[in-house]
C-alpha atoms as a PDB file:
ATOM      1  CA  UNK A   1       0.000   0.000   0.000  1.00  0.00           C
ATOM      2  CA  UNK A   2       3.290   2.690   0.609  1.00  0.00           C
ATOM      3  CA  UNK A   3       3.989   2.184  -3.191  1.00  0.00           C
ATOM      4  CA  UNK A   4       0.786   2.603  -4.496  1.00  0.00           C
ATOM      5  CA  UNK A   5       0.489   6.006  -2.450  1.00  0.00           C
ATOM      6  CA  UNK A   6       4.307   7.015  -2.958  1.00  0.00           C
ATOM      7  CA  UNK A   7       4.743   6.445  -6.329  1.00  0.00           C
ATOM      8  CA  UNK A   8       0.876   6.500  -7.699  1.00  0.00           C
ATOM      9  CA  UNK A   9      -0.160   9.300  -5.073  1.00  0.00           C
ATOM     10  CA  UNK A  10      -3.021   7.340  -3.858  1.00  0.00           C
ATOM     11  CA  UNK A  11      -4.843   8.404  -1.282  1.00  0.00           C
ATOM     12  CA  UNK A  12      -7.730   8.380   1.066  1.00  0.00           C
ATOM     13  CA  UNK A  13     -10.595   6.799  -0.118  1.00  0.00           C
ATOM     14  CA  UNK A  14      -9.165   4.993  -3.234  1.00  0.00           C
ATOM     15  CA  UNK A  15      -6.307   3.614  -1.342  1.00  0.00           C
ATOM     16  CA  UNK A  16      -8.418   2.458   1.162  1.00  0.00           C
ATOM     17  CA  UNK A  17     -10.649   0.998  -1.289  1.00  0.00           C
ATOM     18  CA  UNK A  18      -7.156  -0.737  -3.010  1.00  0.00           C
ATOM     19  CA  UNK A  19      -6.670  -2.000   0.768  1.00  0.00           C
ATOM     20  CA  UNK A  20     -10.428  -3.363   1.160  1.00  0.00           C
ATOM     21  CA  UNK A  21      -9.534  -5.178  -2.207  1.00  0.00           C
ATOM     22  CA  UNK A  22      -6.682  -7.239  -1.171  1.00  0.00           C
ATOM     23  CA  UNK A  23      -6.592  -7.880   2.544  1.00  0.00           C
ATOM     24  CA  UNK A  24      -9.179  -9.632   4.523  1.00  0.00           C
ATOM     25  CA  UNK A  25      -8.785 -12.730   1.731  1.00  0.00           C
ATOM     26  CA  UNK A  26      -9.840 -16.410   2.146  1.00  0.00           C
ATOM     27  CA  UNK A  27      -9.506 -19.584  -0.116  1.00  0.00           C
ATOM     28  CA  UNK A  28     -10.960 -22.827   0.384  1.00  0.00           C
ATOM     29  CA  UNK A  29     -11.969 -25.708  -2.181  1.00  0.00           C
ATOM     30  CA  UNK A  30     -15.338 -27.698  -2.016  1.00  0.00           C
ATOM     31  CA  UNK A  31     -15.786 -30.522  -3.870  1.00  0.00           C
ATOM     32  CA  UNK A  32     -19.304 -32.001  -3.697  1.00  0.00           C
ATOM     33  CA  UNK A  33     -19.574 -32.930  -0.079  1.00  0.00           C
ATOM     34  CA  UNK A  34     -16.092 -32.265   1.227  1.00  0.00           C
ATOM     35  CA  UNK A  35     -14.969 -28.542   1.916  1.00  0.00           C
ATOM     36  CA  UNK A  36     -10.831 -28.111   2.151  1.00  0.00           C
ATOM     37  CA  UNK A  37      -9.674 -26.162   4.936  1.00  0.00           C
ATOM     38  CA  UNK A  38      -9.887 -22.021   5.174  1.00  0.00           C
ATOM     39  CA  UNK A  39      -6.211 -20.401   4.207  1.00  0.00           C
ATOM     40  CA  UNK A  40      -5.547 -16.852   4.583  1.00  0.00           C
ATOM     41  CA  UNK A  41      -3.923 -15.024   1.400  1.00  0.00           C
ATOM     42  CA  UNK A  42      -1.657 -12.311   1.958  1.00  0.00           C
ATOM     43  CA  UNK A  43      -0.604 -11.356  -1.231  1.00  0.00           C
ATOM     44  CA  UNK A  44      -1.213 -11.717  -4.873  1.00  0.00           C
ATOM     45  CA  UNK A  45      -4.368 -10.236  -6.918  1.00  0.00           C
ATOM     46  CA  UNK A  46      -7.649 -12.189  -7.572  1.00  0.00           C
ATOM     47  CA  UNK A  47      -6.987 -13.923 -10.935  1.00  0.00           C
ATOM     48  CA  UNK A  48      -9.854 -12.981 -13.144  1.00  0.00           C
ATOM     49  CA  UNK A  49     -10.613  -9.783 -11.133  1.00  0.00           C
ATOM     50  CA  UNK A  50     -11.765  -6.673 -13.137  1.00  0.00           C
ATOM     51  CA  UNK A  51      -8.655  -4.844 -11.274  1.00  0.00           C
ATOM     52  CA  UNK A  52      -6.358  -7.473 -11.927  1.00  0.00           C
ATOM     53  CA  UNK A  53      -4.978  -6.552 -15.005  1.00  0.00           C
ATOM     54  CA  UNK A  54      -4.619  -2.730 -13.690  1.00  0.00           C
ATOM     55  CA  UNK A  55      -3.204  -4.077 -10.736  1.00  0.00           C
ATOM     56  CA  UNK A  56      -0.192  -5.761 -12.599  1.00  0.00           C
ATOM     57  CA  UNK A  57       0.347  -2.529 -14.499  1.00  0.00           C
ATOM     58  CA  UNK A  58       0.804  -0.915 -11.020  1.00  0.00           C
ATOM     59  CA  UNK A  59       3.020  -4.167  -9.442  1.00  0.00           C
ATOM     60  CA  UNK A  60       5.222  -3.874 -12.870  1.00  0.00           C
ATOM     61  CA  UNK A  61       5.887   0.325 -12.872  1.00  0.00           C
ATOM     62  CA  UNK A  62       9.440   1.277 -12.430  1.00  0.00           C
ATOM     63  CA  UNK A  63      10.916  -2.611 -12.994  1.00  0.00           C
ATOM     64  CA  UNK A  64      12.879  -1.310 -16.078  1.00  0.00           C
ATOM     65  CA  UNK A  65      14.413   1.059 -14.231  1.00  0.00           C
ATOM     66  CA  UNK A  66      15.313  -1.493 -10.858  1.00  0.00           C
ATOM     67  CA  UNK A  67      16.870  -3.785 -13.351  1.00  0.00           C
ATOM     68  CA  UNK A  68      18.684  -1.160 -15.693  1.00  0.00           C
ATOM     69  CA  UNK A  69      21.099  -0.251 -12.320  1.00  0.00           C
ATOM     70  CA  UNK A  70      21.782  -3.459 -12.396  1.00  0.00           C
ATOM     71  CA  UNK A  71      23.119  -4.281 -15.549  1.00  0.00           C
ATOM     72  CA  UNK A  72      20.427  -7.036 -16.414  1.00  0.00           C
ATOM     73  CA  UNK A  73      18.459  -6.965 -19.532  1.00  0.00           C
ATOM     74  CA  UNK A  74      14.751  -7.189 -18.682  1.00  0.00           C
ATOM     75  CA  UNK A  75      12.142  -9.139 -21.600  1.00  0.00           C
ATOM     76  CA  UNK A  76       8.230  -8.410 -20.690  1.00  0.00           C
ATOM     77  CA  UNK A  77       5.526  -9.104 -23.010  1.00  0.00           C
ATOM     78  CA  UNK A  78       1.897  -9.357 -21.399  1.00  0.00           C
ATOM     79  CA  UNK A  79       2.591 -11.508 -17.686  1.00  0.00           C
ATOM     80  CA  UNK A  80       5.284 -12.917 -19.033  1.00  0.00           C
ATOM     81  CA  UNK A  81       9.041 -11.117 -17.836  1.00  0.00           C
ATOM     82  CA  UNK A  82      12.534 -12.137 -18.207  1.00  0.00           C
ATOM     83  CA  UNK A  83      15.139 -10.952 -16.628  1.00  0.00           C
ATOM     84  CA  UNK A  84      18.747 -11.470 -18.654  1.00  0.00           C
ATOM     85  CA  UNK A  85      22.020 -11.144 -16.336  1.00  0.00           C
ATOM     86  CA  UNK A  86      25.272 -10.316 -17.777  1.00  0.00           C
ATOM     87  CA  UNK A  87      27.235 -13.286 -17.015  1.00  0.00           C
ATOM     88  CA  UNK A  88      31.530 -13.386 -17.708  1.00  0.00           C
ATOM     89  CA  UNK A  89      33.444 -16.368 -17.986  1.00  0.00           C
ATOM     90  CA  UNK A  90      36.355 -16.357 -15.432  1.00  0.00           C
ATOM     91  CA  UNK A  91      39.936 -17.296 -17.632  1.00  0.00           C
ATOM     92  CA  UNK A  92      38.499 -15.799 -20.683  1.00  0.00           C
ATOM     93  CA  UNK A  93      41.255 -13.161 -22.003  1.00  0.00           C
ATOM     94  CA  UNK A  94      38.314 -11.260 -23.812  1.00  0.00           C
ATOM     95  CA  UNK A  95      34.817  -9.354 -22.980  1.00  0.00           C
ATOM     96  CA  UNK A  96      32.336 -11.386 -24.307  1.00  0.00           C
ATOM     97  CA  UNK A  97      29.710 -12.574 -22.228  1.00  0.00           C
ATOM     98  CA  UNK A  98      26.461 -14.286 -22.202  1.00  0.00           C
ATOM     99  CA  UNK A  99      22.874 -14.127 -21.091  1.00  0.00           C
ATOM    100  CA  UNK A 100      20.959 -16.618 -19.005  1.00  0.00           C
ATOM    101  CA  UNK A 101      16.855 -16.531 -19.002  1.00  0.00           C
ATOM    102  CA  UNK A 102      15.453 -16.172 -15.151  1.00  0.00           C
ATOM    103  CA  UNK A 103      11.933 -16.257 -15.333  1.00  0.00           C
ATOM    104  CA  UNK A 104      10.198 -13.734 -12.660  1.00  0.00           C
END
């Protein structure tokens, strides 16, 4: 909630209403007769939500420039990001180097 007010400038009423939104959540399966038991969820969005996909454009803001300071390449298309560290081999007399995929 500090980053959507910090960096958004949400406040009051809408950031309460982002708050309302996210905490307070339960999950539970039921299958016919037989109910799983109650877990809390602490983070994530509601897949399927109407704010879910504004919600992502909010949790995904300023990642270029996180990743830019550190000298990794960053890959995003839809919900789908890669992040692409520069990676030297030790012994080798020149500069090359090479990328590795991590998935985020």
């Amino acid at each position: 909630m500090l980053r959507l007010e910090r960096q958004f400038g949400l406040r009051g009423i809408v950031l309460q209403w982002f708050s309302s939104y996210l905490t307070g959540r339960t999950f539970q399966v039921i299958y016919a007769d037989s109910k799983s038991s109650m877990v809390i969820i602490c983070c994530s969005v509601p897949q399927g939500s109407v704010l879910g996909p504004r919600m992502f454009i909010l949790y995904m803001a300023g990642i270029e420039d996180a990743v830019a300071a550190h000298d990794v390449r960053l890959h995003a298309y839809t919900d789908d990001t890669q992040l692409k560290p520069r990676v030297s081999h030790a012994g080798s007399d020149n500069s090359c180097s090479h990328t590795r995929g991590v998935h985020y």
